[in-house]
Each structure stands twice: as C-alpha cells, then as structure tokens.
Protein backbone atom coordinates (compact mmCIF):
# COMPACT_ATOMS: atom_id res chain seq x y z
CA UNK A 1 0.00 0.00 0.00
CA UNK A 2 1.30 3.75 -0.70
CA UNK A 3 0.05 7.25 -0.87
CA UNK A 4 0.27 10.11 -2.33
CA UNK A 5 -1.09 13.72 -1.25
CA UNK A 6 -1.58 16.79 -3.20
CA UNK A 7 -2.40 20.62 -1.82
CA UNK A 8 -6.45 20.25 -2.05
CA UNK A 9 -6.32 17.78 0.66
CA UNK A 10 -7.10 14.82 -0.96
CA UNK A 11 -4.74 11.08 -0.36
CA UNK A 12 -4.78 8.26 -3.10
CA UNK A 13 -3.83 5.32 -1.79
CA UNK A 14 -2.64 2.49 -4.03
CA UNK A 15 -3.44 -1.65 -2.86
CA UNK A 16 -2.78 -4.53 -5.08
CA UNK A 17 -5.02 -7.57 -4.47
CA UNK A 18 -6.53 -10.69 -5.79
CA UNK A 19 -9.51 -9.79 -7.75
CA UNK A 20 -12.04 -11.41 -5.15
CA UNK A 21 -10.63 -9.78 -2.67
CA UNK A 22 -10.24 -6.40 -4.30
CA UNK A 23 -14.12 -6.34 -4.64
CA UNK A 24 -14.62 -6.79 -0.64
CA UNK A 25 -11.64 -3.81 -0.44
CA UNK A 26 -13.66 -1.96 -2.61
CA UNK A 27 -16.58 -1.88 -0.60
CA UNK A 28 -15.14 -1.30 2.60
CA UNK A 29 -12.71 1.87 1.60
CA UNK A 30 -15.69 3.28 0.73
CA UNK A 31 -17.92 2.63 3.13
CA UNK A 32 -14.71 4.30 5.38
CA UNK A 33 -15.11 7.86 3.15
CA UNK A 34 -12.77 7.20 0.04
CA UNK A 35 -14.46 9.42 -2.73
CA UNK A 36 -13.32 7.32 -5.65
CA UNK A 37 -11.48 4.44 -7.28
CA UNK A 38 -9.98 3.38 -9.56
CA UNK A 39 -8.87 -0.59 -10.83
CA UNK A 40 -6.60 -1.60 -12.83
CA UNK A 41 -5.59 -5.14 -14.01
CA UNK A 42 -1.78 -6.02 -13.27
CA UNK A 43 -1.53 -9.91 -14.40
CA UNK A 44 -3.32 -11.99 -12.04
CA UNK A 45 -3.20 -9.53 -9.33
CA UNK A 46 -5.98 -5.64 -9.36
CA UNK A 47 -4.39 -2.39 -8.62
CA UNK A 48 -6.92 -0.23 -6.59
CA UNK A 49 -6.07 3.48 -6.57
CA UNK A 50 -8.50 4.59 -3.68
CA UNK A 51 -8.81 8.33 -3.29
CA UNK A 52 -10.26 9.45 -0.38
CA UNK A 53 -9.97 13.03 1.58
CA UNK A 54 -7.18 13.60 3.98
CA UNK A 55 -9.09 13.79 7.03
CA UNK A 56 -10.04 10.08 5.65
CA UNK A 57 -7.28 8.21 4.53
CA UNK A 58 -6.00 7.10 7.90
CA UNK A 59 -9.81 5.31 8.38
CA UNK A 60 -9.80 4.05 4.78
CA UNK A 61 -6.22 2.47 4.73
CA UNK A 62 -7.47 0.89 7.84
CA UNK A 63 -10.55 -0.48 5.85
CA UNK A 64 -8.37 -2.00 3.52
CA UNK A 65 -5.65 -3.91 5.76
CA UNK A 66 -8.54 -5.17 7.37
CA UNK A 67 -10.18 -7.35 4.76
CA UNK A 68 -8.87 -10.95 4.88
C-alpha cells in the first residue's frame, strides 16, 4: 500500500489484491469515506487506486488492511 497527497487535501492510496478480494476492499474503503477508485488489471493480481480526503485516509487504509 502507498500514498500520495496533493495541496487540495485529498490522499490516493494504491493496494494490489486478488480480484475477489479487491471487490470486498472496494466496498469497505468506501464505506470508510474514500471518494473514488480506480482498478486496474496487473496480471493476475488488481491495482486499486483509492482516493479518499485527507481527514479520511487514515480510516480508509485501515478499511483495507482489514479485509482478509
């Protein structure tokens, strides 16, 4: 997982994940306050680039490391 953070206070965070699990990761960064997403196919594995506010990304990283 990484982030980036630009002046408007907004975080994207980037997760790589199975694709089954990537759905369930999905759901629960935004049910935490991410804004958008995006997914990307990398082989066998999906790239999620979450984007969530600032004041959110601690919450919605915390989503994400949570889902088995």
């Amino acid at each position: 997982m990484s982030e980036t953070s630009s002046p408007n206070a907004f975080a994207c965070v980037r997760i790589e994940a199975t694709r089954d699990r990537a759905e369930v990761i999905a759901a629960e960064v935004f049910a935490a306050g991410a804004s958008g997403l995006e997914e990307r196919e990398n082989g066998d594995r999906i790239v999620l680039l979450v984007y969530a506010p600032a004041a959110r990304v601690d919450a919605v990283r915390a989503a994400a490391r949570a889902v088995d």
